[in-house]
Protein backbone atom coordinates (compact mmCIF):
# COMPACT_ATOMS: atom_id res chain seq x y z
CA UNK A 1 22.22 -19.20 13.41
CA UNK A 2 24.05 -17.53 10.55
CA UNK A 3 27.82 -16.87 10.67
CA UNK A 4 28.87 -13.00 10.89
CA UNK A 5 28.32 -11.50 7.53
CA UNK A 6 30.00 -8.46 6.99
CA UNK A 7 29.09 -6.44 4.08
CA UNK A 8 31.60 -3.90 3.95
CA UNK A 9 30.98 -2.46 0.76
CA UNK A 10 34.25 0.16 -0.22
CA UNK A 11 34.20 3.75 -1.14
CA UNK A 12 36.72 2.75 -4.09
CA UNK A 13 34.68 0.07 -5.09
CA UNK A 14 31.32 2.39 -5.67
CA UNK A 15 33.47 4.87 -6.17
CA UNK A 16 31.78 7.10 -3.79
CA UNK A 17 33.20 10.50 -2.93
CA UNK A 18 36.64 10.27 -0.71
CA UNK A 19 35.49 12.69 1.95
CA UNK A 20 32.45 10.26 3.03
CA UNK A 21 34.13 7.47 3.16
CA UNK A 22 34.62 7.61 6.94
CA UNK A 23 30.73 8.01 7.70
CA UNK A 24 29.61 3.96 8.76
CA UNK A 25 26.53 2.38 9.66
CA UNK A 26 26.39 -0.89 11.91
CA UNK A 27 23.10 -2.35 10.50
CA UNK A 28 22.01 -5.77 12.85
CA UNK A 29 18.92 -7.67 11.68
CA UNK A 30 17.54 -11.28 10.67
CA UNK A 31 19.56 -13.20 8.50
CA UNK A 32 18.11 -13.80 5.04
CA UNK A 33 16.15 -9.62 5.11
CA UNK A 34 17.69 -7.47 3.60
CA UNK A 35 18.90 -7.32 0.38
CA UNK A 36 22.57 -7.02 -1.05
CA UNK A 37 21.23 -4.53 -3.84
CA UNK A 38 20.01 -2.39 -1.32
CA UNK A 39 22.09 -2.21 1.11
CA UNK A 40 24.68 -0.99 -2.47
CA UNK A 41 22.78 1.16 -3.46
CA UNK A 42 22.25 3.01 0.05
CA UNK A 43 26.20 3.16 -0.02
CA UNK A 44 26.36 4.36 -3.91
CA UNK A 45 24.07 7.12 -2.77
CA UNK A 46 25.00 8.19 0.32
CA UNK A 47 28.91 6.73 0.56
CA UNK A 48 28.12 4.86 3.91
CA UNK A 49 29.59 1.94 4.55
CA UNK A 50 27.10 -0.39 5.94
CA UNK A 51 27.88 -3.34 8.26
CA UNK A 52 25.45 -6.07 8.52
CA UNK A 53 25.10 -8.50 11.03
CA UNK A 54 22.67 -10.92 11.45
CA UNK A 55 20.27 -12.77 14.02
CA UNK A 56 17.82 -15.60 13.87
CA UNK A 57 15.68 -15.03 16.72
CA UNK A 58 15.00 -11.64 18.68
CA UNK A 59 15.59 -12.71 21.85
CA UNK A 60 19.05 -13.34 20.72
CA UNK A 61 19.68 -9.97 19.20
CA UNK A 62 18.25 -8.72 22.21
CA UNK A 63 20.66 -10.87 24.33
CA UNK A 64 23.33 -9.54 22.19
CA UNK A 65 22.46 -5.83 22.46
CA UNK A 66 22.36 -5.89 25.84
CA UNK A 67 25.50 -7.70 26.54
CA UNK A 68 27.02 -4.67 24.56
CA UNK A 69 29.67 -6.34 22.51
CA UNK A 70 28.97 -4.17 19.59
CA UNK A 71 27.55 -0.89 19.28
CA UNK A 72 24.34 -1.06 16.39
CA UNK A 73 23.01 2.34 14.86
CA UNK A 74 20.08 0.19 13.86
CA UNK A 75 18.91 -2.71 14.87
CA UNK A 76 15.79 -4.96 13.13
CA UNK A 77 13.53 -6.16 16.56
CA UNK A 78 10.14 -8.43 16.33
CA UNK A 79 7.35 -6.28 17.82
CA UNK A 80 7.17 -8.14 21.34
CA UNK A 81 10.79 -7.61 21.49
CA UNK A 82 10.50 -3.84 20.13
CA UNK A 83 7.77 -3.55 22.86
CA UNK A 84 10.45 -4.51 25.93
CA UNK A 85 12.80 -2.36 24.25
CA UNK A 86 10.70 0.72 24.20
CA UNK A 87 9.77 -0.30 28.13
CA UNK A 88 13.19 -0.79 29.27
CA UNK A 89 14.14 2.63 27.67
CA UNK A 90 16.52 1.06 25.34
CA UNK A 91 15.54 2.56 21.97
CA UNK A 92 16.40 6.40 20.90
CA UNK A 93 13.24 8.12 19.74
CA UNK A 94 12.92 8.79 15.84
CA UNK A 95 13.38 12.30 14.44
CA UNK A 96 10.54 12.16 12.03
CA UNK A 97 11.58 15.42 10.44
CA UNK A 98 14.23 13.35 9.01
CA UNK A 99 11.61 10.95 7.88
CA UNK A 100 10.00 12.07 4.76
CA UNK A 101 8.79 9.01 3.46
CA UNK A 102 7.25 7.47 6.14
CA UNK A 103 3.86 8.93 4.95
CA UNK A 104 4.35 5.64 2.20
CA UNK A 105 3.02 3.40 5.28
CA UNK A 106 -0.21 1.98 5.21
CA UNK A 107 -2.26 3.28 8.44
CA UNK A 108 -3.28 -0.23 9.35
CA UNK A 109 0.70 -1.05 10.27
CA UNK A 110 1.06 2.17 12.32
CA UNK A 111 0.13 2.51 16.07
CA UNK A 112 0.31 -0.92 16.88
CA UNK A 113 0.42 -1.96 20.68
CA UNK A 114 4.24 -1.93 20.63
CA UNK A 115 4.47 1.40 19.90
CA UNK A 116 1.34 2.56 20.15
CA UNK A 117 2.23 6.56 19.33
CA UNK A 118 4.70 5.27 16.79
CA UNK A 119 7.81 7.32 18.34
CA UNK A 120 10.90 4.50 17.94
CA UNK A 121 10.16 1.87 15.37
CA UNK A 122 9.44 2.35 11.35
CA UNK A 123 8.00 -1.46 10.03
CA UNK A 124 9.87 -3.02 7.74
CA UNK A 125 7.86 -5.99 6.97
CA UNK A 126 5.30 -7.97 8.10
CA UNK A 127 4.09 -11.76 8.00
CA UNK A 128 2.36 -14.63 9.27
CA UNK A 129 3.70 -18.16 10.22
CA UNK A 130 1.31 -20.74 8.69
CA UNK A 131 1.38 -24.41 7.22
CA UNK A 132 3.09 -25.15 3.76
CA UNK A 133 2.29 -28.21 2.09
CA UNK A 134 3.82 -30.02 -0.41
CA UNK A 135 0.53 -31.30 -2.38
CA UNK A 136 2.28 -33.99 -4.74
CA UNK A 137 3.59 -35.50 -2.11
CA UNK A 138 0.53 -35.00 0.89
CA UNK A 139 -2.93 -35.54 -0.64
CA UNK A 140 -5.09 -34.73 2.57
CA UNK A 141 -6.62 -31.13 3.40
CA UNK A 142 -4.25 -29.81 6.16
CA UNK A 143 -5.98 -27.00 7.79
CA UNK A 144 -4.04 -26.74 11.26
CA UNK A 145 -1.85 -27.45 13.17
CA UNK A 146 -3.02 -31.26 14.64
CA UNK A 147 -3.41 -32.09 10.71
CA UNK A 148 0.45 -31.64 10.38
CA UNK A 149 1.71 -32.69 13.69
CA UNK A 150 0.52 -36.67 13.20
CA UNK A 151 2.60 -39.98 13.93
CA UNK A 152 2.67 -40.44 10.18
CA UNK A 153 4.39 -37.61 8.73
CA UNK A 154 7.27 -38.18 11.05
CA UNK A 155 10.35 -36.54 9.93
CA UNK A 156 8.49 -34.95 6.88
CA UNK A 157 8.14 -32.00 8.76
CA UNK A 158 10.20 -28.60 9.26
CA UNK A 159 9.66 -26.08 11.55
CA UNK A 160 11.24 -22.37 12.39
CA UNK A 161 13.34 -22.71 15.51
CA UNK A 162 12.00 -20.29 17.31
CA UNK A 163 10.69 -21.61 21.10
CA UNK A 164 7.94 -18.83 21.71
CA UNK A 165 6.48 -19.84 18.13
CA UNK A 166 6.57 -23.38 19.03
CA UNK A 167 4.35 -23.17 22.21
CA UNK A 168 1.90 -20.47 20.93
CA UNK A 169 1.01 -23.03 18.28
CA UNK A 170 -0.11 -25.53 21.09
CA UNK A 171 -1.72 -22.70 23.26
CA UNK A 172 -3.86 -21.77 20.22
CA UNK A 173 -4.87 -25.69 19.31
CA UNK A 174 -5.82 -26.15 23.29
CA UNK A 175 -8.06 -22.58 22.83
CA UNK A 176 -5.65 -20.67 25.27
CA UNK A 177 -4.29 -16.98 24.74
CA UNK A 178 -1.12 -17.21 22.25
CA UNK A 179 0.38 -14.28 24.91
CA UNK A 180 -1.04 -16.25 28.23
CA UNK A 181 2.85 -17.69 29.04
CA UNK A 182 1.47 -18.50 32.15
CA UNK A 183 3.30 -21.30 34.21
CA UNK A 184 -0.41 -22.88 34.49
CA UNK A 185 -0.59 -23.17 31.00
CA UNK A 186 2.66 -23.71 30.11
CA UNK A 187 2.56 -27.15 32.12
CA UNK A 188 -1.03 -27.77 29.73
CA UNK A 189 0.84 -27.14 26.92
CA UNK A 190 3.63 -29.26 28.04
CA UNK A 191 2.82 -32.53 26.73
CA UNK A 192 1.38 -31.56 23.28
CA UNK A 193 4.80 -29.59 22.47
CA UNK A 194 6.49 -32.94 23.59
CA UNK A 195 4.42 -35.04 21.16
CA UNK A 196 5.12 -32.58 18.36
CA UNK A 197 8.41 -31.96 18.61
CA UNK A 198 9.23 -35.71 18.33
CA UNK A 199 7.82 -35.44 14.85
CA UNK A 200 10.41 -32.71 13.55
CA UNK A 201 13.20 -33.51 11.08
CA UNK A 202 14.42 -30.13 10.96
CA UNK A 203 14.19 -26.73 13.08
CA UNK A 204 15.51 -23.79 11.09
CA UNK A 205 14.61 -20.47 11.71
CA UNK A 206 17.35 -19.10 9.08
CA UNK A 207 15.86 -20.84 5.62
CA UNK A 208 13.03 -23.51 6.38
CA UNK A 209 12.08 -23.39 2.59
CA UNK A 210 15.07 -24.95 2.03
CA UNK A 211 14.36 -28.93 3.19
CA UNK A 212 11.14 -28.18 1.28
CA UNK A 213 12.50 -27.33 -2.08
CA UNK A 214 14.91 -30.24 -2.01
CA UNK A 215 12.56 -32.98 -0.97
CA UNK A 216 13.68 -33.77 2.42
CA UNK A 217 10.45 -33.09 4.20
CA UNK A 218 6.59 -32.54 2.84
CA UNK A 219 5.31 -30.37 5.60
CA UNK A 220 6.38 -27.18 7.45
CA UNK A 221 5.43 -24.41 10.00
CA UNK A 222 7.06 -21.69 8.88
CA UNK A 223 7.36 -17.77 7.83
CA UNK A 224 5.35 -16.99 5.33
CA UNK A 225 7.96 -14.93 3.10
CA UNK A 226 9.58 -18.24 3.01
CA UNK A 227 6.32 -19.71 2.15
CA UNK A 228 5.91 -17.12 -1.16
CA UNK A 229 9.16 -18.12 -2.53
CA UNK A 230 8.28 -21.62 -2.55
CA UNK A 231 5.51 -20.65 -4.51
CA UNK A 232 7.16 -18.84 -6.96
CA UNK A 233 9.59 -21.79 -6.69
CA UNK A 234 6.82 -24.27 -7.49
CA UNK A 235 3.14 -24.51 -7.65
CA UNK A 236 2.71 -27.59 -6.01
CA UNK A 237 3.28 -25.81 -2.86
CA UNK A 238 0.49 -24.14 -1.14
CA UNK A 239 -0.30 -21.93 2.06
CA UNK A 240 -2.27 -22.37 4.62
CA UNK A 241 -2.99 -20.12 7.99
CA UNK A 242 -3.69 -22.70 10.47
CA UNK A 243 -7.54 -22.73 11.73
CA UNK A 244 -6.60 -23.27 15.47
CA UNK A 245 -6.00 -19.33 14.80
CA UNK A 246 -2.49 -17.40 13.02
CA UNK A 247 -0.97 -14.36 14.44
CA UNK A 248 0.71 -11.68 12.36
CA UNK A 249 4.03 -10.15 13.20
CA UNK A 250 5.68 -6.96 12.84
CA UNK A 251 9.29 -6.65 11.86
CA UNK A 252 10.94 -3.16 12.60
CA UNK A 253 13.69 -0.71 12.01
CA UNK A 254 14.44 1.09 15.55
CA UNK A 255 17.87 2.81 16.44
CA UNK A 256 19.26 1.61 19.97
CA UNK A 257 20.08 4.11 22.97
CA UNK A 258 23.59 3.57 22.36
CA UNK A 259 23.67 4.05 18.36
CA UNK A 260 26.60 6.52 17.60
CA UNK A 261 26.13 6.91 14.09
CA UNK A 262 22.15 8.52 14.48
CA UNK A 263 22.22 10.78 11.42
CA UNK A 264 22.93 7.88 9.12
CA UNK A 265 20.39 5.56 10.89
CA UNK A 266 18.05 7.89 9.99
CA UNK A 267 19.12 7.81 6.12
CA UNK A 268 19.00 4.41 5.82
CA UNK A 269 15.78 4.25 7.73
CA UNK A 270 14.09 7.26 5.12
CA UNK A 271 16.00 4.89 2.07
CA UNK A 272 13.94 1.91 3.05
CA UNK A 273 11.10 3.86 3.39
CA UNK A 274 10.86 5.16 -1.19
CA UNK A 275 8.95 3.27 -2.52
CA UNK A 276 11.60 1.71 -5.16
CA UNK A 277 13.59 0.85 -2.34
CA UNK A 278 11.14 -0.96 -0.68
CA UNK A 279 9.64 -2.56 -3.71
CA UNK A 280 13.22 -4.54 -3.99
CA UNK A 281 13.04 -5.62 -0.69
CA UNK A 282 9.77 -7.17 -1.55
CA UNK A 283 11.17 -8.61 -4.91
CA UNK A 284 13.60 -10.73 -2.79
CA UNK A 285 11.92 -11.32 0.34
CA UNK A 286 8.30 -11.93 -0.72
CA UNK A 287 6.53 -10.83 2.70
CA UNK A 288 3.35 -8.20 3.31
CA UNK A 289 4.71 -4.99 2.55
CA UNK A 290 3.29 -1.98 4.77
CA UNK A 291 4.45 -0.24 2.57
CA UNK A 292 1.35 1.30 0.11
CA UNK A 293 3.51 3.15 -2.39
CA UNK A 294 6.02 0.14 -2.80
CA UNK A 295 3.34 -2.26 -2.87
CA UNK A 296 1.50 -0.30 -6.11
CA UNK A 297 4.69 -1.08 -7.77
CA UNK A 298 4.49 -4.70 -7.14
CA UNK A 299 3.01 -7.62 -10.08
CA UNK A 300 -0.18 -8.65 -10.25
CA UNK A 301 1.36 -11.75 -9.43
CA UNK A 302 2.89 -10.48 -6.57
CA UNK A 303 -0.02 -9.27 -4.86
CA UNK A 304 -1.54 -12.46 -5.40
CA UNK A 305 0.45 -14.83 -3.65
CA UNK A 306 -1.70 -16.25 -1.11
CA UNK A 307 1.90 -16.23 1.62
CA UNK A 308 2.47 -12.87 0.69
CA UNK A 309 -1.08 -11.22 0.86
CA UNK A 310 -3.25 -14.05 3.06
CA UNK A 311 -6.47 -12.89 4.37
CA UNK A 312 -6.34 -12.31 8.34
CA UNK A 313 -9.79 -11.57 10.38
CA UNK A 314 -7.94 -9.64 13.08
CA UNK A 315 -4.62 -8.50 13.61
CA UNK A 316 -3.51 -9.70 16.67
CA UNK A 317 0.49 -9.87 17.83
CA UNK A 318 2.73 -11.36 20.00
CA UNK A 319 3.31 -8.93 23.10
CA UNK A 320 6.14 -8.48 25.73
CA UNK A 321 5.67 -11.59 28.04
CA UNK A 322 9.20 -10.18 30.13
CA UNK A 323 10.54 -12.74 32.81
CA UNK A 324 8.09 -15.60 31.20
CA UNK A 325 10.22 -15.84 28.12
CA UNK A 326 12.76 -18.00 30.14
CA UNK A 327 9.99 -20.60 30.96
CA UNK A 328 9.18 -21.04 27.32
CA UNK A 329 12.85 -21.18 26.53
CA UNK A 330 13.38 -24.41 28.94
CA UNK A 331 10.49 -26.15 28.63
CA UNK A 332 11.23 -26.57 24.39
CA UNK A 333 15.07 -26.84 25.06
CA UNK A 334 14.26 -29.78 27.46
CA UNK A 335 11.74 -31.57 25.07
CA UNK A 336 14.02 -31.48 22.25
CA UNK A 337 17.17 -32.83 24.52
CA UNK A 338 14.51 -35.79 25.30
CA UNK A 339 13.92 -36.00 21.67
């Protein structure tokens, strides 16, 4: 997990009017999202002071919100997790009034099952988790996920550390439901997760690109933003969404119950939402865009990376799986302590 950042950035330093200086927003999302650039030039515009703190998984930013530590005015939840938020009442509907450029969303990305009238979340970006492969180093085809989990790429792989990801993976390869967190079928899935996670050299949910670029593993399972930049990085990586079958997720911007700075949630939230603004997000964190507008602004290039743009036949999510969440969690905590 990534330290605290704070990215206080000062009215003197932007030199942004005196009498705004006071106004704040508490911004907490995944590590690695959101761009420096933007987040200065939100402040530039507006003189709010944004402070960002980050997450790697969003069960622990929803562990954190509800602990209440910290009061967010926006907060950057997964679409399952969004989905248990909207159930358990903890999100603040959006005043779309305030919204202008939400009309810059593709249709496809609206009205998804985890907010299905599209009342508390605006997406942010969207992705898939699929195979990279270093192919100077791994000559095979890799198509799925038993390809890359054999005995002989031991510790050449790396994987996002994410539990729930983990065990849909080896739901999908045994032809259950990726959402089906039954205890049934957690105790099926039990033994495959046990075989694969022997074979990991590294779990990291915060930069898995990382162990790629500098050589310490060939393989990985991981986000496919972090995919694209290897791509752009190097050629000799490529992209693959596993056959056993690849879900797409939904990351969101949603403003919490207990947000006390609303007004400027809903600034930043309209920012994002221009088509510039977006298009820099994009430039640094190379994911599917739902954004239209910002997306006619990308390269040809862009728009052809095969991590950033793959080809899905259906678009279907993780869901809410509630109190079932905490068997996933210990059965993949116990495997890798008996690593």
């Amino acid at each position: 997990m990534n330290p605290f950042r704070l990215l206080a950035l000062t009215c003197a330093l932007l030199a942004a009017p005196a009498a705004r200086c006071a106004e704040q927003l508490n911004l907490f999302a995944w590590s690695e999202y959101v761009p420096q650039k933007v987040i200065a030039g939100f402040t530039k515009e507006t003189g709010i002071r944004v402070n960002y703190e980050t997450y790697a998984s969003g069960e622990e930013m929803l562990s954190k919100l509800l602990i209440g530590g910290a009061a967010y005015d926006l907060v950057q939840p997964p679409d399952y997790i969004a989905e248990a938020m909207i159930k358990n009442k903890l999100l603040r509907p959006l005043d779309r009034s305030k919204l202008k450029n939400l009309g810059n969303l593709a249709p496809e990305f609206l009205g998804l099952p985890h907010d299905p009238e599209q009342k508390f979340t605006v997406p942010y970006l969207t992705g898939t988790v699929g195979i990279v492969v270093n192919t100077e180093k791994v000559k095979e085809p890799i198509r799925g996920y038993r390809d890359v989990f054999q005995p002989k790429f031991k510790n050449r792989i790396v994987v996002v550390n994410d539990n729930r990801e983990i065990v849909s993976w080896a739901l999908v390869t045994l032809g259950l439901d990726q959402n089906a967190l039954t205890p049934a079928n957690l105790a099926t899935v039990r033994p495959l997760v046990a075989e694969w996670i022997k074979l990991v050299k590294v779990f990291d949910s915060d930069s898995p690109k990382t162990p790629l670029l500098n050589g310490d593993v060939d393989l990985g399972v991981v986000w496919s933003g972090e995919a694209a930049r290897l791509i752009q990085e190097n050629k000799k990586f490529s992209y693959v969404l596993p056959a056993e079958g690849a879900h797409p997720y939904v990351d969101l911007l949603a403003i919490p119950t207990t947000a006390k700075n609303v007004a400027a949630a809903h600034r930043f939230l309209d920012y994002v939402l221009r088509a510039d603004v977006s298009k820099l997000i994009s430039d640094e964190f190379p994911y599917t865009n739902p954004n239209a507008a910002a997306r006619k602004l990308l390269s040809p290039e862009q728009r052809a990376n095969p991590a950033s743009y793959p080809q899905l036949e259906k678009f279907n999510t993780f869901r809410d799986i509630g109190k079932a969440a905490a068997g996933v969690d210990k059965l993949v905590t116990d495997l890798k302590s008996a690593k």
